[in-house]
PDB file of N, CA and C in Angstrom:
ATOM      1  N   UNK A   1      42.027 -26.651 -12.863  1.00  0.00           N
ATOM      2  CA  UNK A   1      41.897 -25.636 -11.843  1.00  0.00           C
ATOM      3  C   UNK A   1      41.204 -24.392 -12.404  1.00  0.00           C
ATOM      4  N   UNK A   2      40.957 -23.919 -13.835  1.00  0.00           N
ATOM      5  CA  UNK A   2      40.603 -23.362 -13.963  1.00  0.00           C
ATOM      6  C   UNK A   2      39.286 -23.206 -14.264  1.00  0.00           C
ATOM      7  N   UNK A   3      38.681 -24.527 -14.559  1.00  0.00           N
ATOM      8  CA  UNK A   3      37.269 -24.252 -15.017  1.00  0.00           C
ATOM      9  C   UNK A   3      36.735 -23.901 -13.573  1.00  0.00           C
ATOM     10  N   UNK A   4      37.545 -24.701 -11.997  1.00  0.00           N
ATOM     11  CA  UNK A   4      36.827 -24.633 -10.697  1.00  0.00           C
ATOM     12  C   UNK A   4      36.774 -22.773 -10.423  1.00  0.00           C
ATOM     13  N   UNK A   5      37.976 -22.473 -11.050  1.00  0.00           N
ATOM     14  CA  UNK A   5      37.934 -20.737 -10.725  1.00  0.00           C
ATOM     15  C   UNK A   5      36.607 -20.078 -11.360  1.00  0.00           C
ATOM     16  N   UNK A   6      36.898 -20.550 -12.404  1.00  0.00           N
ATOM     17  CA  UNK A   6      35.558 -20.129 -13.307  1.00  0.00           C
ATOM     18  C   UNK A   6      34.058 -20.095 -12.980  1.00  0.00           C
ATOM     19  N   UNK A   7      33.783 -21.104 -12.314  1.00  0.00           N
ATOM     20  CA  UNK A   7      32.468 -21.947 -11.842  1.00  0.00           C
ATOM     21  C   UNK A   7      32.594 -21.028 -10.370  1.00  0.00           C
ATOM     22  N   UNK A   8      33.740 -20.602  -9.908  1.00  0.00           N
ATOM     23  CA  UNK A   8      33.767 -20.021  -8.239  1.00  0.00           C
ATOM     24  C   UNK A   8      33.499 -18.433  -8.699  1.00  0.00           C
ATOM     25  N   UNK A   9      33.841 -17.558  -9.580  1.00  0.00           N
ATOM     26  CA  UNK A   9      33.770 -16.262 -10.163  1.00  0.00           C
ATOM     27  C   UNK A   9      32.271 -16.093 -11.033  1.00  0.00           C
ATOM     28  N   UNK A  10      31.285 -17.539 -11.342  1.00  0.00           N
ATOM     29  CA  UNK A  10      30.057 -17.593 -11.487  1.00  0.00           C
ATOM     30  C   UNK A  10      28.953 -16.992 -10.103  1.00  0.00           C
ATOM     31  N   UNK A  11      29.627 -17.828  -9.228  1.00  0.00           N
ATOM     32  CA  UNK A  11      28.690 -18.129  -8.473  1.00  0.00           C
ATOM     33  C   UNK A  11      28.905 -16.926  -7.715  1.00  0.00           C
ATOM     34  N   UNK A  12      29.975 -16.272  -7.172  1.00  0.00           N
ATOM     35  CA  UNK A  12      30.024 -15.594  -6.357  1.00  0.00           C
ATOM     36  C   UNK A  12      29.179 -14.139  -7.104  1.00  0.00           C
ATOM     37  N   UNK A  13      29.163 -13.917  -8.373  1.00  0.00           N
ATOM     38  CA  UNK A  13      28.476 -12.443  -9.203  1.00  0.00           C
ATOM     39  C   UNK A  13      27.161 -13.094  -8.960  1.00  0.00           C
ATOM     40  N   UNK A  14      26.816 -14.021  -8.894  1.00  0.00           N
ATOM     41  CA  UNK A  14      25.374 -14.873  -9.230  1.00  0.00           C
ATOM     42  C   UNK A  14      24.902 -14.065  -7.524  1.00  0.00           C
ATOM     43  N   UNK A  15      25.688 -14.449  -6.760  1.00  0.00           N
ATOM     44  CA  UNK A  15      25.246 -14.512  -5.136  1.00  0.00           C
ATOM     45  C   UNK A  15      24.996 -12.602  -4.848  1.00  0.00           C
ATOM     46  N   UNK A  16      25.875 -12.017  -5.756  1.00  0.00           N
ATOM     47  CA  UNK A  16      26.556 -10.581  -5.674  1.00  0.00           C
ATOM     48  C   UNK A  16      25.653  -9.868  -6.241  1.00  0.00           C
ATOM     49  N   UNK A  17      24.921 -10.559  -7.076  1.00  0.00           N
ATOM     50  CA  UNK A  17      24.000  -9.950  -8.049  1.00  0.00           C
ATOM     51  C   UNK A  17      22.226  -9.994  -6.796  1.00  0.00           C
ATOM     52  N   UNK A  18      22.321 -10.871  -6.219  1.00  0.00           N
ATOM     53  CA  UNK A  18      20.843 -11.419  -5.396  1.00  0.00           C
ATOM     54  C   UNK A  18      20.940 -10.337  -4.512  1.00  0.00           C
ATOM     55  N   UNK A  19      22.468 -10.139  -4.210  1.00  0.00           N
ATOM     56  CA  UNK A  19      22.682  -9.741  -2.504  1.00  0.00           C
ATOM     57  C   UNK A  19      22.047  -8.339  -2.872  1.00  0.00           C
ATOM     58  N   UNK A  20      22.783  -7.390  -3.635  1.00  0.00           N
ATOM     59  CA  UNK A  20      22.474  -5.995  -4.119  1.00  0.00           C
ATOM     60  C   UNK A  20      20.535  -6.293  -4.984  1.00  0.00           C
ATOM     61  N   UNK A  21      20.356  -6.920  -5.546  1.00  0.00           N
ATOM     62  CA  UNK A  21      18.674  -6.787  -5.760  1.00  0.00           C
ATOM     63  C   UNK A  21      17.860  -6.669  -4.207  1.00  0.00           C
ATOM     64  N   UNK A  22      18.241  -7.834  -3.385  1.00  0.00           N
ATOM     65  CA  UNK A  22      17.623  -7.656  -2.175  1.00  0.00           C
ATOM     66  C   UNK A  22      17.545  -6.407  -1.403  1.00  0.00           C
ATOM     67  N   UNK A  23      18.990  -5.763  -1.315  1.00  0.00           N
ATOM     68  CA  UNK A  23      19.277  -4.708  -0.633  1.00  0.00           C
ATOM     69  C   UNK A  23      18.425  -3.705  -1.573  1.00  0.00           C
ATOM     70  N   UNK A  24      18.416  -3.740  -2.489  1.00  0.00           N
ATOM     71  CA  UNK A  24      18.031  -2.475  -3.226  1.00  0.00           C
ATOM     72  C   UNK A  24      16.398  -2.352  -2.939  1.00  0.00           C
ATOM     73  N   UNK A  25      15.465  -3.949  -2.904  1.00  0.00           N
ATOM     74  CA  UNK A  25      13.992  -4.045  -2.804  1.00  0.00           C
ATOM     75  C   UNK A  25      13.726  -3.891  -1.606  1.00  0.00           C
ATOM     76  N   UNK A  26      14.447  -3.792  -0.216  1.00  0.00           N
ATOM     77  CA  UNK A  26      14.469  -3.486   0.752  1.00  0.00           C
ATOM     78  C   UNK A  26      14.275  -2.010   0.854  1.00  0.00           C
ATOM     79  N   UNK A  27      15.504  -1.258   0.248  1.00  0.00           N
ATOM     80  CA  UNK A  27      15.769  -0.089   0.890  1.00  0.00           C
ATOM     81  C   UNK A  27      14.271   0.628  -0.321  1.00  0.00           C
ATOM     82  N   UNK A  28      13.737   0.146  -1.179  1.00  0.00           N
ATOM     83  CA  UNK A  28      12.811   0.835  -1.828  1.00  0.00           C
ATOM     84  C   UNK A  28      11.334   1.052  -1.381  1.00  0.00           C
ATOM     85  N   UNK A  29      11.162  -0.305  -0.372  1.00  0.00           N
ATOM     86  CA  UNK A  29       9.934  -0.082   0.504  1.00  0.00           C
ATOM     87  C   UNK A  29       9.373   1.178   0.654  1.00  0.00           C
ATOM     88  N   UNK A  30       8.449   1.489   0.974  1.00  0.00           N
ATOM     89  CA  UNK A  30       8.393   2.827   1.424  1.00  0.00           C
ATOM     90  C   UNK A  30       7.938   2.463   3.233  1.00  0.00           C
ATOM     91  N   UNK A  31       8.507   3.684   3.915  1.00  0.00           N
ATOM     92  CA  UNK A  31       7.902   3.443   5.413  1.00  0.00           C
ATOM     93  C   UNK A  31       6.758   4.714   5.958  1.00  0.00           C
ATOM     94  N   UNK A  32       6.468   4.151   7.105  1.00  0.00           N
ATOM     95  CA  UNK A  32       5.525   5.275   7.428  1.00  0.00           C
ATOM     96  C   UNK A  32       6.050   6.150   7.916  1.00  0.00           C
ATOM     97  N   UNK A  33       5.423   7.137   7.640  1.00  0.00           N
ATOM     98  CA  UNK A  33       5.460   8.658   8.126  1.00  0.00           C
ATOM     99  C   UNK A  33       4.833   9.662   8.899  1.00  0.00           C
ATOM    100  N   UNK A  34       5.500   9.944  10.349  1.00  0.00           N
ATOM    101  CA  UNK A  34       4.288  11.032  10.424  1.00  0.00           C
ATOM    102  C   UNK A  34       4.205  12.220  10.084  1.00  0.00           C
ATOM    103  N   UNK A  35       3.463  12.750   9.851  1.00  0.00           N
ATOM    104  CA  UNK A  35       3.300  14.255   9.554  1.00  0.00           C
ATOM    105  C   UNK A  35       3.985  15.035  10.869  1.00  0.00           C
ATOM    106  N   UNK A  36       4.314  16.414   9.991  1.00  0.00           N
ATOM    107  CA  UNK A  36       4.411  17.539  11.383  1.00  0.00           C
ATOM    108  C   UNK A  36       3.341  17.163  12.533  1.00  0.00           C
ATOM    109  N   UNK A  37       2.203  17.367  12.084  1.00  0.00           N
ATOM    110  CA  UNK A  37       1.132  17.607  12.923  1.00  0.00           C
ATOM    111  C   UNK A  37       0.846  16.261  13.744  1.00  0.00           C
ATOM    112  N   UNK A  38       1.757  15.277  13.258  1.00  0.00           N
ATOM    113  CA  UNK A  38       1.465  13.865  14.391  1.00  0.00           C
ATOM    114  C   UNK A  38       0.536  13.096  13.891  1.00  0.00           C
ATOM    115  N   UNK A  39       0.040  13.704  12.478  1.00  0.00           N
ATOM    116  CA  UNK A  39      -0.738  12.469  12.115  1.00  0.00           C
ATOM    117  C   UNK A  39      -0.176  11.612  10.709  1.00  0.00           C
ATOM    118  N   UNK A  40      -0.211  10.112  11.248  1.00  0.00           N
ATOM    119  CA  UNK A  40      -0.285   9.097  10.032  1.00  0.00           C
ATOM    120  C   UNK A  40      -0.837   9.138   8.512  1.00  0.00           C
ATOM    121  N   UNK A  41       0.196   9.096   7.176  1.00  0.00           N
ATOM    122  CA  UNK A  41      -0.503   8.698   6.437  1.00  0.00           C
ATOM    123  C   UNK A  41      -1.515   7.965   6.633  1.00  0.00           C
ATOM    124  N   UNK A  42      -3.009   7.790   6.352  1.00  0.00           N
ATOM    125  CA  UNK A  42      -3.949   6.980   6.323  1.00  0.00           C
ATOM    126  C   UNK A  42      -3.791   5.824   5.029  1.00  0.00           C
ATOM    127  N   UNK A  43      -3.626   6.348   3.822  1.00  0.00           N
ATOM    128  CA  UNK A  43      -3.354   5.246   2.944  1.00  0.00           C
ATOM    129  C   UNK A  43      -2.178   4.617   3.283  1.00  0.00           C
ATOM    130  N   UNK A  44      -1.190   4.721   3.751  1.00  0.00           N
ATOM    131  CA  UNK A  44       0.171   4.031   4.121  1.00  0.00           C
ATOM    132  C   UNK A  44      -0.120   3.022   5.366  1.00  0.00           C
ATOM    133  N   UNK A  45      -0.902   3.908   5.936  1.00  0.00           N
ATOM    134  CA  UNK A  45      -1.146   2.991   7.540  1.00  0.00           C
ATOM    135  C   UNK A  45      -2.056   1.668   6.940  1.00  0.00           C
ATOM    136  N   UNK A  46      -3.060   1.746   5.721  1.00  0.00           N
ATOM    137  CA  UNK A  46      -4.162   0.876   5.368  1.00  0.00           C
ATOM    138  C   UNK A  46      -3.123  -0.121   4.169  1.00  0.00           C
ATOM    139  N   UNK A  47      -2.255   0.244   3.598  1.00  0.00           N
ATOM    140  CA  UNK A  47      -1.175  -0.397   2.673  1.00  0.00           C
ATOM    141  C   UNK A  47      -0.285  -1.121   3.575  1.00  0.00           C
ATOM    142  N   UNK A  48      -0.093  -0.844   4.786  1.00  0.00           N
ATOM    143  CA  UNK A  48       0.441  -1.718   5.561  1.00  0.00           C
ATOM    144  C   UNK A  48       0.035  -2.854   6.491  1.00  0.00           C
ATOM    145  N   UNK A  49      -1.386  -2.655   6.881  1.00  0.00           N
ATOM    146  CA  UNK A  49      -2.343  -3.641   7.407  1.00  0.00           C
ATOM    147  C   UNK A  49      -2.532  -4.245   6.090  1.00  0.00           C
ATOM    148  N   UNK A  50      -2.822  -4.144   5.250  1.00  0.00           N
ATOM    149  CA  UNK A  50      -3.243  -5.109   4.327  1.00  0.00           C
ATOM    150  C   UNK A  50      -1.791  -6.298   4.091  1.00  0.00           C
ATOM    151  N   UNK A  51      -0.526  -5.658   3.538  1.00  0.00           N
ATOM    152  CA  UNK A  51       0.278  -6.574   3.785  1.00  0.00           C
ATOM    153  C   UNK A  51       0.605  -7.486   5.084  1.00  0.00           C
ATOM    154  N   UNK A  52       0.711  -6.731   6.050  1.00  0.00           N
ATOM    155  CA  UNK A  52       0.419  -7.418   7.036  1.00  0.00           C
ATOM    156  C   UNK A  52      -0.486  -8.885   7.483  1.00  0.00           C
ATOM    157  N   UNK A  53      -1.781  -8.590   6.668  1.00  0.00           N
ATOM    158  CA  UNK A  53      -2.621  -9.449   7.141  1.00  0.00           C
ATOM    159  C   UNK A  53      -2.178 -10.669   6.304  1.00  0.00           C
ATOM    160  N   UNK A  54      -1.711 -10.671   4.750  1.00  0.00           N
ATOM    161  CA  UNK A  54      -1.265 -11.143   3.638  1.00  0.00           C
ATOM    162  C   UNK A  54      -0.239 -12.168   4.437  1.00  0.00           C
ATOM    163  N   UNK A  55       0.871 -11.722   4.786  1.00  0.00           N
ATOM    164  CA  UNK A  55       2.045 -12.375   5.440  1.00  0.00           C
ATOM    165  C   UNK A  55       1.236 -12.583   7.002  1.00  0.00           C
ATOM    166  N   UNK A  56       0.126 -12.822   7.445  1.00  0.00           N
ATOM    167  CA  UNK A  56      -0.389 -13.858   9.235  1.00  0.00           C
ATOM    168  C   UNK A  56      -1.037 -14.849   7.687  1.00  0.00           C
ATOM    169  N   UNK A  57      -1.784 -14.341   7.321  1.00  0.00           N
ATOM    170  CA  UNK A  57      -2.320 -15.521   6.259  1.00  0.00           C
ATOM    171  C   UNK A  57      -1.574 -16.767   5.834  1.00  0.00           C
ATOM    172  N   UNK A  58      -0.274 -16.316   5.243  1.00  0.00           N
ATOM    173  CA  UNK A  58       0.926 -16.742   4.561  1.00  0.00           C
ATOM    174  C   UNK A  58       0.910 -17.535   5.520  1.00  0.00           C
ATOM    175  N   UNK A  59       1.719 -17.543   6.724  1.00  0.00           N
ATOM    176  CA  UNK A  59       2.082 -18.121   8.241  1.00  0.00           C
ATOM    177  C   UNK A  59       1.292 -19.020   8.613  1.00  0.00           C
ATOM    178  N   UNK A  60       0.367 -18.517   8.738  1.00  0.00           N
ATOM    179  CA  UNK A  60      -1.025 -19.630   9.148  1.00  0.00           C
ATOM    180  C   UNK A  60      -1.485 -20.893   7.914  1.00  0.00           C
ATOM    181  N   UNK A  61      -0.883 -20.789   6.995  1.00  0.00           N
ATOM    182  CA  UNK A  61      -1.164 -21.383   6.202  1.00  0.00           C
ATOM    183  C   UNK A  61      -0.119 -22.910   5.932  1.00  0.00           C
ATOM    184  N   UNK A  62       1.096 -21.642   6.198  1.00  0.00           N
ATOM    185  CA  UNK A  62       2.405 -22.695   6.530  1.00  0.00           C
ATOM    186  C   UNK A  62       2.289 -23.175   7.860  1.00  0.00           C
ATOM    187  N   UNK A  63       1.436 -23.034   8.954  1.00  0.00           N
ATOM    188  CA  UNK A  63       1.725 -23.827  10.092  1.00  0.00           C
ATOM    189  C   UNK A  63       0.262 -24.818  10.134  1.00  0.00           C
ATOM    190  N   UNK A  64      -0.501 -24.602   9.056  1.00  0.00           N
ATOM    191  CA  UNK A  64      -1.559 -25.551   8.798  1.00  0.00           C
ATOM    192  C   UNK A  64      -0.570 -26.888   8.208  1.00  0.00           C
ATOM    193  N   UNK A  65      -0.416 -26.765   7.556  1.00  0.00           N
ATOM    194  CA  UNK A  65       0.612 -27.832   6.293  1.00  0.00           C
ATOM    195  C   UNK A  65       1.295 -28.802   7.771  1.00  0.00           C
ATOM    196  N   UNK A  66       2.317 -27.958   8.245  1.00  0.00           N
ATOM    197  CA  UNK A  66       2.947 -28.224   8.736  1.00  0.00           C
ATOM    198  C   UNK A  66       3.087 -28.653  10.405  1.00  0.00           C
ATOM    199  N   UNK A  67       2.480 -28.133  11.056  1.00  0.00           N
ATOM    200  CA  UNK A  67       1.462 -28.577  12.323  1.00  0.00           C
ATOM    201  C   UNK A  67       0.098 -28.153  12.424  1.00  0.00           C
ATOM    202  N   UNK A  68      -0.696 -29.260  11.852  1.00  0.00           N
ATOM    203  CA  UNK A  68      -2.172 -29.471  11.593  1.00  0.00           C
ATOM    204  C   UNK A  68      -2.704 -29.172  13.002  1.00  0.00           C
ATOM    205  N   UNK A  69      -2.488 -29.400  14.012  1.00  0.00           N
ATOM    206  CA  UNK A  69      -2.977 -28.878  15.177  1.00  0.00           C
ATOM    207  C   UNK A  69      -2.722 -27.828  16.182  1.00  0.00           C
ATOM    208  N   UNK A  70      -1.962 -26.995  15.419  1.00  0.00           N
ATOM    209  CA  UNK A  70      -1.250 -25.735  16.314  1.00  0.00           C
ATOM    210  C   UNK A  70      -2.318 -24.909  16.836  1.00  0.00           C
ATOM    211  N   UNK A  71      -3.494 -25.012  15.942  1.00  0.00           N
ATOM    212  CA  UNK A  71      -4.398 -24.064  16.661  1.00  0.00           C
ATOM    213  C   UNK A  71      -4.719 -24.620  18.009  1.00  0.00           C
ATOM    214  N   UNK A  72      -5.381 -25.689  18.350  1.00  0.00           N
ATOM    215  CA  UNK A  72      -6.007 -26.314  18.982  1.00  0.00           C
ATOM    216  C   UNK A  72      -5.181 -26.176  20.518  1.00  0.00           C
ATOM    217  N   UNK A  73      -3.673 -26.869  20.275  1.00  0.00           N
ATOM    218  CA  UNK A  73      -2.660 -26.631  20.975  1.00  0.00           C
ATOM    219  C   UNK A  73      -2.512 -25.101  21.798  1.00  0.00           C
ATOM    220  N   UNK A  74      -2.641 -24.105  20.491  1.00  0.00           N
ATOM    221  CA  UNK A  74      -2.268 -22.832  21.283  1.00  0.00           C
ATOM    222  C   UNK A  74      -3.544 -22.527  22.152  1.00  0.00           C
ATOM    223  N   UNK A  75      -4.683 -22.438  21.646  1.00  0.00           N
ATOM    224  CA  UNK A  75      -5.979 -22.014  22.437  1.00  0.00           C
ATOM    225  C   UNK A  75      -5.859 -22.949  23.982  1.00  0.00           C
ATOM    226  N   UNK A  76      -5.288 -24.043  23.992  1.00  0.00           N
ATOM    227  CA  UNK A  76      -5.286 -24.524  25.377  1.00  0.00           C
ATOM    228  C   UNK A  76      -4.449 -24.298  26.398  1.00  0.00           C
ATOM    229  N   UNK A  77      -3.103 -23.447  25.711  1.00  0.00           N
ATOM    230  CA  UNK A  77      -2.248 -23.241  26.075  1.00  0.00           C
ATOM    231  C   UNK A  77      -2.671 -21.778  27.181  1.00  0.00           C
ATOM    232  N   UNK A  78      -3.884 -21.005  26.437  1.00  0.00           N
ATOM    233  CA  UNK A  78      -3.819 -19.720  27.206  1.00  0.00           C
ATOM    234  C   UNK A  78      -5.243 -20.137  28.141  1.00  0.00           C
ATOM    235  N   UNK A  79      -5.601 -20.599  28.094  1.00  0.00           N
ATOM    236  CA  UNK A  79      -6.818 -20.726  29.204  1.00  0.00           C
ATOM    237  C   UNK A  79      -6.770 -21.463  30.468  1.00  0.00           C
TER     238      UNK A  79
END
């Protein structure tokens, strides 16, 4: 019974340890901002389209793999 405690007090710091890295790479993001004056960082707004486009890339890439014809499908879907 004790090695199972042991192996259960692993896993749970293991899980405890992911949970707090995640939370922490989350909350470190930076977000956008507007100025007093109502206007957008410009480099923040262009640091965020770029990831952006990174992760439709990502997506599109995984729905190539994975349904080889989604394009085809969706374009018929709207016309």
């Amino acid at each position: 019974m004790a090695v199972f405690e042991f192996i259960l007090a692993i896993v749970a710091m293991v899980f405890g340890s992911i949970t707090l890295w995640i939370f922490l790479l989350r909350k470190g993001k930076r977000s956008v901002r507007i100025e007093p004056d109502g206007k957008y960082n410009m480099d923040e707004l262009s640091a965020m389209a770029q990831s952006l486009t990174e992760r439709i890339d990502i997506l599109e890439s995984i729905l190539d793999a994975e349904v080889p014809d989604w394009r085809e499908q969706n374009e018929h879907g709207h016309e």
